[in-house]
Protein backbone atom coordinates (compact mmCIF):
# COMPACT_ATOMS: atom_id res chain seq x y z
CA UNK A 1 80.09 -85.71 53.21
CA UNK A 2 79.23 -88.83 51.41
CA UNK A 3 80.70 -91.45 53.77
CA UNK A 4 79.90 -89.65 56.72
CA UNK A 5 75.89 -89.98 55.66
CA UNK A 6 76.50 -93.69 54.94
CA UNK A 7 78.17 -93.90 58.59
CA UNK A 8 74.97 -91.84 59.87
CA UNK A 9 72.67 -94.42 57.78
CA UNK A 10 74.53 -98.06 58.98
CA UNK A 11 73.70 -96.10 62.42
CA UNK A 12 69.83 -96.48 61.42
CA UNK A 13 69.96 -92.80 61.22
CA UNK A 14 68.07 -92.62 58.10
CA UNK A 15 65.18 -89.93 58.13
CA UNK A 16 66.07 -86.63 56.86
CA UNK A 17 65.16 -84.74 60.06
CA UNK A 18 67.17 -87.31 62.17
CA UNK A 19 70.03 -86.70 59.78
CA UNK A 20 70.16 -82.64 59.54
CA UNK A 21 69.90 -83.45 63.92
CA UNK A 22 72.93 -85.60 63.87
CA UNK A 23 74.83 -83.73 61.56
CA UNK A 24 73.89 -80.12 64.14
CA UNK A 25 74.93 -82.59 67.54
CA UNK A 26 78.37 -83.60 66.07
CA UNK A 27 78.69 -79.23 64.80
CA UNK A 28 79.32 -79.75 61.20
CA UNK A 29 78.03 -76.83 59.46
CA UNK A 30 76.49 -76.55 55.93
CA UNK A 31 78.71 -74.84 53.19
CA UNK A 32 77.80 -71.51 54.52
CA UNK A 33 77.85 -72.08 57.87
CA UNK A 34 74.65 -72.25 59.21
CA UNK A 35 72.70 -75.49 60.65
CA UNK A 36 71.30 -78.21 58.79
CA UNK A 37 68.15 -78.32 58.21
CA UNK A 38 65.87 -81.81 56.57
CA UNK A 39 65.33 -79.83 52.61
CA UNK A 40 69.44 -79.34 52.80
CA UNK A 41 70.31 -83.17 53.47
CA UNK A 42 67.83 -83.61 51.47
CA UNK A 43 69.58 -81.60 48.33
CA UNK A 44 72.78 -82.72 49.43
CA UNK A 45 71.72 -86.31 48.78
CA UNK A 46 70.35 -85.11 45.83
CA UNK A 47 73.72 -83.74 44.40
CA UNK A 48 76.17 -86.59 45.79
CA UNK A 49 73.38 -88.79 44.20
CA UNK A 50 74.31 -87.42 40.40
């Protein structure tokens, strides 16, 4: 997940709404399946951060 956030970022993709968006346009689905929403890239970046 972690380099495709930095691809998503070098885009100037860097808000955590536009994230969770591009993530849902390109269909990858959170760890249970569902859509992505700003509070779960935002956790996300949280754990990869650690």
């Amino acid at each position: 997940m972690a380099p495709l956030i930095d691809e998503l970022e070098a885009q100037g993709i860097t808000s955590l709404g536009a994230i969770a968006q591009a993530l849902n346009e390109r269909e990858i689905p959170t760890a249970r399946g569902g859509k992505w929403t700003p509070i779960q890239v935002s956790r996300t970046l949280y754990r990869l951060s650690r």
